[in-house]
Protein backbone atom coordinates (compact mmCIF):
# COMPACT_ATOMS: atom_id res chain seq x y z
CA UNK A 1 0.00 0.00 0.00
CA UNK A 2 3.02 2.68 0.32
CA UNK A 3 4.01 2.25 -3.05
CA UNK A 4 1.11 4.79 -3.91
CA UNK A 5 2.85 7.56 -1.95
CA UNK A 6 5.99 6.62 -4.01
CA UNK A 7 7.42 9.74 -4.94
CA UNK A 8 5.09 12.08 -3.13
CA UNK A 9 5.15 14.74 -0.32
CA UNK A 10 3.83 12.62 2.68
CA UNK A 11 3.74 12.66 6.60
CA UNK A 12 4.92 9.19 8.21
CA UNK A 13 3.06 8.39 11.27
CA UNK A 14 5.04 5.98 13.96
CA UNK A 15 4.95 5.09 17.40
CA UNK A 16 6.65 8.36 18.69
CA UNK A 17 6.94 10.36 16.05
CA UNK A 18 6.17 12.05 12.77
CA UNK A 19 8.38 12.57 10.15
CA UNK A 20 7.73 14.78 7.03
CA UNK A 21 9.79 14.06 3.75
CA UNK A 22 9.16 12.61 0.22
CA UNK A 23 8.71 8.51 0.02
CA UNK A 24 12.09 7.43 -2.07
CA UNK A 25 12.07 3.83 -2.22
CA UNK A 26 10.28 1.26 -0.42
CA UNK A 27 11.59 -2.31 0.53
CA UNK A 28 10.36 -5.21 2.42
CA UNK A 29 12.66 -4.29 5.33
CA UNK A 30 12.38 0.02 5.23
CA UNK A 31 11.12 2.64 3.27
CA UNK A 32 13.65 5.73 2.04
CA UNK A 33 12.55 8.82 3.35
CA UNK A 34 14.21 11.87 1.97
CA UNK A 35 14.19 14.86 4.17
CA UNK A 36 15.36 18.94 3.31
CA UNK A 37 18.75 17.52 2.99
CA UNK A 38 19.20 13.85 4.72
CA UNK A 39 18.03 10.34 4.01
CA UNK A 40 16.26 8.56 6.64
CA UNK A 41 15.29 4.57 6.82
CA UNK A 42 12.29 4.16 8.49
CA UNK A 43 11.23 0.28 9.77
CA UNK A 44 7.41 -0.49 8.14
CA UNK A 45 6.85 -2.03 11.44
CA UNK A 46 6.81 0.71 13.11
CA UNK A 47 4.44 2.94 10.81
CA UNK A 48 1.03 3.50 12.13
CA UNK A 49 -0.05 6.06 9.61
CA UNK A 50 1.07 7.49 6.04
CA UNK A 51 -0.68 10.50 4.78
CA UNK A 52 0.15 12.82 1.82
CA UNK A 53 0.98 16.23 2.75
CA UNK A 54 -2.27 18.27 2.14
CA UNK A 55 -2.15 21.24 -0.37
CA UNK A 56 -4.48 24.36 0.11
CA UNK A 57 -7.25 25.71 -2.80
CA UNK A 58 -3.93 26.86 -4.76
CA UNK A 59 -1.86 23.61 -4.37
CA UNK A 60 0.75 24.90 -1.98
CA UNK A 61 1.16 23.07 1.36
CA UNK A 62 -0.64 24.24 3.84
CA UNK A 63 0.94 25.59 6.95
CA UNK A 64 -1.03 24.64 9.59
CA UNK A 65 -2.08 20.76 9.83
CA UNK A 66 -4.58 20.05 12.70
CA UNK A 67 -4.69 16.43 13.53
C-alpha cells in the first residue's frame, strides 16, 4: 500500500513520532525517506499512519495541519 505515496510529499506516522519528507524507495525491510537535505530509513513495522501532505485551494502546502 506505500508504493502509492511513491514519490510524493507525505507525513509518516510511527509510534513516537512524525516525520515529514518525500517517500524514495520502499523495501520489504524500510522505506527511504528523503528529508530537506538527509536520508532517513524508516522500519514499516513501526508505521502506524502514512498521509500525503495536504495542499491548500492553490496547491501549496498548507501551513497549519490540525490532527
Amino acid at each position: 500500500l506505500a508504493e502509492n505515496f511513491k514519490g510524493k510529499r507525505c507525513i509518516i506516522y510511527t509510534f513516537n513520532s512524525q516525520i515529514v519528507g518525500t517517500l524514495k524507495d520502499i523495501g520489504e525491510s524500510g522505506i527511504l525517506v528523503e528529508e530537506k537535505d538527509n536520508l532517513q530509513i524508516v522500519n514499516p513495522d513501526y508505521i502506524v499512519r502514512i498521509r500525503e501532505y495536504p495542499k491548500n485551494k492553490k496547491g501549496k502546502d498548507k501551513n497549519v495541519i490540525l490532527d
